[in-house]
N, C-alpha and C. Protein backbone atom coordinates (compact mmCIF):
# COMPACT_ATOMS: atom_id res chain seq x y z
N UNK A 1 -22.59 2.89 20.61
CA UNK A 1 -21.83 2.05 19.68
C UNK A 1 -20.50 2.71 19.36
N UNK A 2 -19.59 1.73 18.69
CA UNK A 2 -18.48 2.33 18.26
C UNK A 2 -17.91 1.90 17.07
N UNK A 3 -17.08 3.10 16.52
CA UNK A 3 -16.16 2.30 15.15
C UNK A 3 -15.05 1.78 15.59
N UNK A 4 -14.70 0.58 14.64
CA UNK A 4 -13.52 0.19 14.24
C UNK A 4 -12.92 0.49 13.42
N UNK A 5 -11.61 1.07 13.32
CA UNK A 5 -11.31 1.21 11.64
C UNK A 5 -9.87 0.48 11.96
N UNK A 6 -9.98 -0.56 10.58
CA UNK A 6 -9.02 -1.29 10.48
C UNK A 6 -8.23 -1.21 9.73
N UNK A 7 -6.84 -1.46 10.60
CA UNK A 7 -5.61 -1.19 9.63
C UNK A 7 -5.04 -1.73 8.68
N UNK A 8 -4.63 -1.57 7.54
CA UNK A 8 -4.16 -2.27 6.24
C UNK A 8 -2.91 -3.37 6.93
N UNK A 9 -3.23 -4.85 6.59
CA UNK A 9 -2.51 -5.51 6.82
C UNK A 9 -1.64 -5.11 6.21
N UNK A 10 -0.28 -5.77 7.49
CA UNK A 10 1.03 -5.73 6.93
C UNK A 10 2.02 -7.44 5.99
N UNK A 11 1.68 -7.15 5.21
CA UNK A 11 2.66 -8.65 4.86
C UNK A 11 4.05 -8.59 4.84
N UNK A 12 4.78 -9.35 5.23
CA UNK A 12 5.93 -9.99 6.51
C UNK A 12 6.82 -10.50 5.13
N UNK A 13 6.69 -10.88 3.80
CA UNK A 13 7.53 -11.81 3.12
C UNK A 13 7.34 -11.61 1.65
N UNK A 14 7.86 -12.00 1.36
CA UNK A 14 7.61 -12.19 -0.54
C UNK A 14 7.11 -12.88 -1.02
N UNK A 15 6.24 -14.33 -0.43
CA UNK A 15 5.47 -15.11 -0.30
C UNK A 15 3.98 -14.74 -0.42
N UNK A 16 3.83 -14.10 1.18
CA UNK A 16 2.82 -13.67 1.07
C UNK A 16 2.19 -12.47 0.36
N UNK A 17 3.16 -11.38 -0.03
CA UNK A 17 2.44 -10.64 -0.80
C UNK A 17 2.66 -10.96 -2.31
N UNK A 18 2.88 -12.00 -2.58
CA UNK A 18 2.64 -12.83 -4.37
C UNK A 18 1.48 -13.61 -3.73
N UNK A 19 0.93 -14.06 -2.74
CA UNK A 19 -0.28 -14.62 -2.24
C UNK A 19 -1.38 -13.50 -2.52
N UNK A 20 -0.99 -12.81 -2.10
CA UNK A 20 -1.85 -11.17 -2.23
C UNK A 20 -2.30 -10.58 -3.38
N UNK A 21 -1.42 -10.80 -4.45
CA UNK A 21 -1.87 -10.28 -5.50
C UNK A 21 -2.72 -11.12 -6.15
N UNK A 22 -2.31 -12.68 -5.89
CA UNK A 22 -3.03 -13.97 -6.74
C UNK A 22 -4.69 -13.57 -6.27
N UNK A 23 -4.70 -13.28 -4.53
CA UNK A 23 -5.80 -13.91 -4.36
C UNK A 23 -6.93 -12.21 -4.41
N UNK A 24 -6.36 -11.65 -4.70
CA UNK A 24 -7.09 -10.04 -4.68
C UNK A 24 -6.90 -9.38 -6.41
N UNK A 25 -7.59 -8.98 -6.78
CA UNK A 25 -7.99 -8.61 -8.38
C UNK A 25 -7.01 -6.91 -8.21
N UNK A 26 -7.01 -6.24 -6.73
CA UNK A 26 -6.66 -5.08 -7.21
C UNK A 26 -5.91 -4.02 -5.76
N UNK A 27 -4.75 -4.74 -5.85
CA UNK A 27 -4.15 -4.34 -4.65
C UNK A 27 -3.41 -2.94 -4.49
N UNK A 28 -3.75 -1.87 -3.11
CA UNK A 28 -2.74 -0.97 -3.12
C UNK A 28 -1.58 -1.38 -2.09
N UNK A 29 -0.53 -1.03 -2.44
CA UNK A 29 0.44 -0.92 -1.18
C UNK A 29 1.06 0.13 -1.01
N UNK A 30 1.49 0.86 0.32
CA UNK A 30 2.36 1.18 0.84
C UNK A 30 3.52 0.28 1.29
N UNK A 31 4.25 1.48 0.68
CA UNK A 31 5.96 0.77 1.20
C UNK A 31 6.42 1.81 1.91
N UNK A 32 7.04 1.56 3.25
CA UNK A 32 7.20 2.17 4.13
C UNK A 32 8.42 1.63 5.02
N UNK A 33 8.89 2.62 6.20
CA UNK A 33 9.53 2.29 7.27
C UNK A 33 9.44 3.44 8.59
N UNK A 34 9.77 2.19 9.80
CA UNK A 34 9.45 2.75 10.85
C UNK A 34 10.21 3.97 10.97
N UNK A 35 11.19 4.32 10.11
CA UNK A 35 11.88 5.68 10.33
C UNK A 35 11.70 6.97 9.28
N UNK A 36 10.67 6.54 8.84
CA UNK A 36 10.35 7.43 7.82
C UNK A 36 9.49 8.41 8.40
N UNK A 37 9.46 9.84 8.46
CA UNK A 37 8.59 10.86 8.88
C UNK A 37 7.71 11.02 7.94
N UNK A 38 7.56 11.55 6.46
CA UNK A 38 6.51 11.39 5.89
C UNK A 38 5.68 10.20 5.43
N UNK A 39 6.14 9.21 5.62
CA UNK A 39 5.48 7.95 5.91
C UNK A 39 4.62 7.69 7.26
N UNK A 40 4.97 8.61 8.20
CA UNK A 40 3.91 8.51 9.48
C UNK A 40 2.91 9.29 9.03
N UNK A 41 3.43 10.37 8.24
CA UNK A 41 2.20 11.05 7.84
C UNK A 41 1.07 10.53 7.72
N UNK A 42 1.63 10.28 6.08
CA UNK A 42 0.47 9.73 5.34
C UNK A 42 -0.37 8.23 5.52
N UNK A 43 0.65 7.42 6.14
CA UNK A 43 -0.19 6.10 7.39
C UNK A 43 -1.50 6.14 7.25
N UNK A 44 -1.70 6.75 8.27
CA UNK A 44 -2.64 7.12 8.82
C UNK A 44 -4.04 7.44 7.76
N UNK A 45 -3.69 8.38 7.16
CA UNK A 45 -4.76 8.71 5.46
C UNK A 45 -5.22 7.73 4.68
N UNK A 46 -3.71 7.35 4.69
CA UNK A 46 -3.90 5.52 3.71
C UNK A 46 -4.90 4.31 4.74
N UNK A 47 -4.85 4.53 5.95
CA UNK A 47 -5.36 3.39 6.71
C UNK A 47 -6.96 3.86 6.07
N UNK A 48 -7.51 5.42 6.40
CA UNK A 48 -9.06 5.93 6.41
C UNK A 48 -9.58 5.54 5.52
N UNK A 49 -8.17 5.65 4.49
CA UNK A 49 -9.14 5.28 2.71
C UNK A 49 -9.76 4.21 2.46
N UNK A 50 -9.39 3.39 3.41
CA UNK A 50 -9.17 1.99 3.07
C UNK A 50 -10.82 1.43 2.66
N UNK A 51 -12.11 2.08 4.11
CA UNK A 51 -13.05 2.08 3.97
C UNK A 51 -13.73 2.72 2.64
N UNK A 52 -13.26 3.42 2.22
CA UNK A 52 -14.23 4.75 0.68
C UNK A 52 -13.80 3.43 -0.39
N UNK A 53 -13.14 2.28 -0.06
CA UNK A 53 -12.58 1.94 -1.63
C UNK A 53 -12.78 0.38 -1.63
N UNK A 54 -13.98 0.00 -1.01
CA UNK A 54 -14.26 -1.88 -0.88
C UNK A 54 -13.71 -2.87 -1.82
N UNK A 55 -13.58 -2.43 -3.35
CA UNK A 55 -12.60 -3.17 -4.30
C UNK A 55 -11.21 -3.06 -4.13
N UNK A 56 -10.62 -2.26 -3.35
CA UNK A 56 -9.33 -2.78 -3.36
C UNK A 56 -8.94 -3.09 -2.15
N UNK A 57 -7.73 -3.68 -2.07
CA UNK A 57 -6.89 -4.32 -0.97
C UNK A 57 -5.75 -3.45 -0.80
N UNK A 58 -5.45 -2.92 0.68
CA UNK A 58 -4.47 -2.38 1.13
C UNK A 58 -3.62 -3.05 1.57
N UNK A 59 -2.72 -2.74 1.46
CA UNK A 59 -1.35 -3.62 2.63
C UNK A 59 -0.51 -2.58 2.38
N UNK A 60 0.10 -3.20 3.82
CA UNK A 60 1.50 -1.95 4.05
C UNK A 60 2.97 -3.35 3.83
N UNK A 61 3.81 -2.61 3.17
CA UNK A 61 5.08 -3.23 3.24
C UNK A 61 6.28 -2.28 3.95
N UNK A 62 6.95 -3.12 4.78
CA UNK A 62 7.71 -2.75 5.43
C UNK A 62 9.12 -2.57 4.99
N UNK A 63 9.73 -1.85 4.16
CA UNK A 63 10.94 -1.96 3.38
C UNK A 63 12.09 -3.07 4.17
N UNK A 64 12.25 -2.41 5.44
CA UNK A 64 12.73 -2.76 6.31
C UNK A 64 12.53 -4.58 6.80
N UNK A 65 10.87 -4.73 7.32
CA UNK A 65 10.79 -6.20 7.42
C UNK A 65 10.97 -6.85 6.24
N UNK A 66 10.47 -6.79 5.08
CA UNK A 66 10.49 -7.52 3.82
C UNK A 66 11.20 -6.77 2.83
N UNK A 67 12.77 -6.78 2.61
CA UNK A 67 13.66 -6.23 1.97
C UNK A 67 13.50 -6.68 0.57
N UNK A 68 13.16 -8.37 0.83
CA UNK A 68 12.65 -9.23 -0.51
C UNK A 68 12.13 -8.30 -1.56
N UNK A 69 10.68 -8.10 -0.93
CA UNK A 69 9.38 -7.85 -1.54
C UNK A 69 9.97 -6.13 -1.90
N UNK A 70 10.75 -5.25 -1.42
CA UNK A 70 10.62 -3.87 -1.42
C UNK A 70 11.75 -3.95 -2.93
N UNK A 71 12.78 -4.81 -2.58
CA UNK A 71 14.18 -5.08 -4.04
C UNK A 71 13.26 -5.30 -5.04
N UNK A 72 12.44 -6.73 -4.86
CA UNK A 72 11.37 -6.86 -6.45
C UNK A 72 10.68 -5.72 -6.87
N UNK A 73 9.93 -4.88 -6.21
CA UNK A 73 9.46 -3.59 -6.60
C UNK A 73 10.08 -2.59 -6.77
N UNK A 74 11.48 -2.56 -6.87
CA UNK A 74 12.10 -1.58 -6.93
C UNK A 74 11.86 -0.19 -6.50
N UNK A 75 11.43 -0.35 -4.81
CA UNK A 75 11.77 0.91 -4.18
C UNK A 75 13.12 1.65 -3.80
N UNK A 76 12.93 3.07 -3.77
CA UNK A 76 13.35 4.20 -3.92
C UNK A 76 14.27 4.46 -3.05
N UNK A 77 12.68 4.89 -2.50
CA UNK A 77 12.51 6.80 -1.45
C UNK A 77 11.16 5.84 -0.55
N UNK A 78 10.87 6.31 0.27
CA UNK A 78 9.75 5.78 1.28
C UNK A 78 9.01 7.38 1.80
N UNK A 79 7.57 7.14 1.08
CA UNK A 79 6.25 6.32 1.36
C UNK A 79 6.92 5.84 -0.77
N UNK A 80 6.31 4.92 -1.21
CA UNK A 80 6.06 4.54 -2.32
C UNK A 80 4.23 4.20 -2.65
N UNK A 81 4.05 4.61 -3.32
CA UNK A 81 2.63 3.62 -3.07
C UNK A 81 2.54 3.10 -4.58
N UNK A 82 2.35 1.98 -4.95
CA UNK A 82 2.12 1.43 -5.95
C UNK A 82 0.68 0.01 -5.91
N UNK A 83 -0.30 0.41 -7.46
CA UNK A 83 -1.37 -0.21 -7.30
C UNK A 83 -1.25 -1.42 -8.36
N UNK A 84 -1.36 -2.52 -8.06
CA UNK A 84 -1.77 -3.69 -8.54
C UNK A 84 -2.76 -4.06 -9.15
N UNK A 85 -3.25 -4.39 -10.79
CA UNK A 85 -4.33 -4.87 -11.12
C UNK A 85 -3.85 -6.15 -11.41
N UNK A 86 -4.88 -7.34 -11.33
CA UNK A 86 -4.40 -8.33 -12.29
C UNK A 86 -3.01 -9.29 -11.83
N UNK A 87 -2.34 -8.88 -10.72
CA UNK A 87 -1.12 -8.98 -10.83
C UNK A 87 0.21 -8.39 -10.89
N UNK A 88 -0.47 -7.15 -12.08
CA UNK A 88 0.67 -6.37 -13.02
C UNK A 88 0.68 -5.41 -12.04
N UNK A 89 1.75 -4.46 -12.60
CA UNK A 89 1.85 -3.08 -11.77
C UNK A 89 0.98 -1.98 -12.77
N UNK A 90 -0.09 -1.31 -11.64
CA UNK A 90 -0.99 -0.26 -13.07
C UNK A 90 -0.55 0.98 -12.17
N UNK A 91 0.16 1.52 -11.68
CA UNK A 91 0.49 2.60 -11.36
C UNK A 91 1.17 2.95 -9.93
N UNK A 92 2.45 4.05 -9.94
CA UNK A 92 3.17 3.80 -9.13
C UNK A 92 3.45 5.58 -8.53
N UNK A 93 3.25 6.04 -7.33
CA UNK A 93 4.08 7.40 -7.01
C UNK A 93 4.79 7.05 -5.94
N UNK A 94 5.55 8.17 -5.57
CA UNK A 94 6.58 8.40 -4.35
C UNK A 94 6.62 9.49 -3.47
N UNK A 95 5.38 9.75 -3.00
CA UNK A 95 5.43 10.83 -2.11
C UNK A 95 4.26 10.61 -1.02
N UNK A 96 4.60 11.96 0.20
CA UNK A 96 3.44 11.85 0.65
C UNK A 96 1.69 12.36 1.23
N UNK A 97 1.85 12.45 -0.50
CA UNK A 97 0.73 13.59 -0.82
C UNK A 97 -0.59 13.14 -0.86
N UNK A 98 -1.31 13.53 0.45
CA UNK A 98 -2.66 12.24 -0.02
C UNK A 98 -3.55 12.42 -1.12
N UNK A 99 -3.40 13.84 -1.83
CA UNK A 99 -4.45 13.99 -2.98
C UNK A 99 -3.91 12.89 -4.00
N UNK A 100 -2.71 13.09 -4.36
CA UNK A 100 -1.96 11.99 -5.18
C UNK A 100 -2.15 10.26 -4.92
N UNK A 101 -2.62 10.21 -3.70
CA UNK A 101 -2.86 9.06 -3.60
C UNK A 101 -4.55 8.55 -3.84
N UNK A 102 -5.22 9.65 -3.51
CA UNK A 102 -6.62 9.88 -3.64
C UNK A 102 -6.97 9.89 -5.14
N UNK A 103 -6.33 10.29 -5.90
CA UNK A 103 -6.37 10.28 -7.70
C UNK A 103 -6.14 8.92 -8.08
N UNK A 104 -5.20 8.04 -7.20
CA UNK A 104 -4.64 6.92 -7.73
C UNK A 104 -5.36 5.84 -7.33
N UNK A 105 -6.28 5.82 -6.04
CA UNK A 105 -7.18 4.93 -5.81
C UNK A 105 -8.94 5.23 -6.70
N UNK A 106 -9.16 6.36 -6.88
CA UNK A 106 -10.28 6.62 -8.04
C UNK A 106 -9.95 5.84 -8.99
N UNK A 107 -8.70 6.43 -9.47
CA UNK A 107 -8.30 5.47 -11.17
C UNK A 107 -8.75 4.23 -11.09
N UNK A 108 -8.11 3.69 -9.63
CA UNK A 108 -8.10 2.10 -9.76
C UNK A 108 -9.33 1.27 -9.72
N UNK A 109 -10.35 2.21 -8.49
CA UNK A 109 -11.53 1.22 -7.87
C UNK A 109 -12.65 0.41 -8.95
């Protein structure tokens, strides 16, 4: 047999990730770009977690593809990761430290 491990969809628009938050109670995202080096990093970490944390929803945003969605959130610096309850924003860092991100998905699940 074999695993799959599946990668955190990417949403494409500002549409769909206000679709995302409506239809999911507790979303994380990465905000990212294809030219970011510590963003390749941590990718990858963020994809593994995805399995340890069945209540929440991952997605990756692409600063770059969806400029929309990255201006409304007022990103930075890239990796961003910010978690969604409800809608609202419940917590936000900027680096790419996976313990820091590992603290921030406990808080949330």
């Amino acid at each position: 047999f074999f695993f799959v491990t599946s990668m955190p969809e990417e949403v494409k628009t500002k549409a769909d990730f206000d679709q995302c938050l409506k239809d999911n109670q507790k979303v994380v995202v990465d905000f990212t770009a294809s030219w970011c080096g510590p963003c390749k990093m941590i990718g990858p970490k963020f994809a593994a977690m995805e399995s340890e944390y069945p209540t929440l929803k991952f997605i990756k945003v692409d600063v770059d593809d969806n400029a929309e969605t990255a201006e409304w959130a007022q990103i930075q610096a890239m990796p961003t990761f910010k978690c969604y309850i409800d809608g609202k924003e419940a917590d936000t860092f900027t680096s790419a430290d996976a313990a820091k991100l590992k603290a921030m998905l406990e808080k949330a699940k």
